[in-house]
Protein backbone atom coordinates (compact mmCIF):
# COMPACT_ATOMS: atom_id res chain seq x y z
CA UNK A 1 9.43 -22.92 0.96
CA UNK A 2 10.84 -20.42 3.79
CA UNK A 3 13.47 -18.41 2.94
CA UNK A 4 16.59 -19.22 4.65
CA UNK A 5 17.08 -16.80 7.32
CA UNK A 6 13.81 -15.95 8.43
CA UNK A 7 13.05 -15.18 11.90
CA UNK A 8 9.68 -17.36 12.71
CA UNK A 9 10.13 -17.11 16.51
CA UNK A 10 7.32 -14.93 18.09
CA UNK A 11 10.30 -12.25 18.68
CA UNK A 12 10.37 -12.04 14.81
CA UNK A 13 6.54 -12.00 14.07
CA UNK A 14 6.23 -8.81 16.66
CA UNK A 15 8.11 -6.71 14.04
CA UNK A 16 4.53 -7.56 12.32
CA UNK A 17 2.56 -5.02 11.17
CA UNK A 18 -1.11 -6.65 10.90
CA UNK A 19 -3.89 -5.98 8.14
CA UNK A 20 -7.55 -7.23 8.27
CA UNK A 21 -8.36 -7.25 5.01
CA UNK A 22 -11.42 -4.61 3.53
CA UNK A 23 -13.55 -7.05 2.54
CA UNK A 24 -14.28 -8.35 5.90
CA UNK A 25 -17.00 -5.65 7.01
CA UNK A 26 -18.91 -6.35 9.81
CA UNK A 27 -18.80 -10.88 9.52
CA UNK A 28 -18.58 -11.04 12.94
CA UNK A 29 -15.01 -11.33 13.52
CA UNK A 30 -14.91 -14.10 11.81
CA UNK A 31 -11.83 -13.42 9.62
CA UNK A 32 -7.89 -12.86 9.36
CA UNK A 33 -5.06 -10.74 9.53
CA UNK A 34 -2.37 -10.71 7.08
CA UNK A 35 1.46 -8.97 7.59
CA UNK A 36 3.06 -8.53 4.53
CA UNK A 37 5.55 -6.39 6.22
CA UNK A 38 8.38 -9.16 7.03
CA UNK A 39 11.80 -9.57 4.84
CA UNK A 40 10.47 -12.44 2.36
CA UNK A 41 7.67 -13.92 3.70
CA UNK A 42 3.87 -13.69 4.93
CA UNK A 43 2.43 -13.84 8.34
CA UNK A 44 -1.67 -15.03 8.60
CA UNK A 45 -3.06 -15.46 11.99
CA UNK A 46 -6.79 -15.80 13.44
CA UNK A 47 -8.25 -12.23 14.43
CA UNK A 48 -9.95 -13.66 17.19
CA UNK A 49 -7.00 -14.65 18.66
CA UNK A 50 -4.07 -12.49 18.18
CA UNK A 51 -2.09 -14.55 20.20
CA UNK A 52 -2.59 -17.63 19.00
CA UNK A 53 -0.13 -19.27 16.62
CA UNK A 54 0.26 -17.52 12.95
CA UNK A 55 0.91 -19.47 9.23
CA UNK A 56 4.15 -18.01 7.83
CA UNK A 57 4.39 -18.52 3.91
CA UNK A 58 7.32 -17.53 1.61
CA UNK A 59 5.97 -14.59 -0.74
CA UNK A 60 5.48 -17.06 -3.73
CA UNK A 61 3.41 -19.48 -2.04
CA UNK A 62 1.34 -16.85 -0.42
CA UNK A 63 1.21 -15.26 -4.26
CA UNK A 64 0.44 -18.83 -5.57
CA UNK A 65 -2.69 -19.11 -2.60
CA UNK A 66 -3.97 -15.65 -3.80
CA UNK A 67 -3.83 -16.28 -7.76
CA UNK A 68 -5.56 -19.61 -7.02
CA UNK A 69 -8.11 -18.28 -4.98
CA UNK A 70 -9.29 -15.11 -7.11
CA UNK A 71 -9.33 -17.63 -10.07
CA UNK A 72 -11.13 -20.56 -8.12
């Protein structure tokens, strides 16, 4: 769930500040960037296209994704 009150427009995801993260290395491009930097949620987009649309996630979920990946 979103928190009530967050700004999803593309006005509210420029305040983004966006991360690749370290253990991309040199893939190609072939990864994402993650802003963790918004009041209560997190922003994922496509580094290949910057542009393009992004996946916003309320901190739990995205905490939830991550917990569920690292312990497959």
């Amino acid at each position: 769930m979103i928190p009530q009150g967050a700004d999803l427009s593309h006005a509210g995801l420029s305040r983004a500040h966006w991360q690749t993260p370290s253990r991309s290395g040199s893939n190609g491009g072939q990864c994402v960037e993650v802003a963790r930097n918004l009041p209560g949620v997190v922003a994922v987009r496509d580094s290949k296209d910057r542009g393009g649309p992004a996946l916003v996630f309320s901190r739990a979920a995205w905490t939830a994704f991550l917990a569920t990946v690292k312990h497959g």
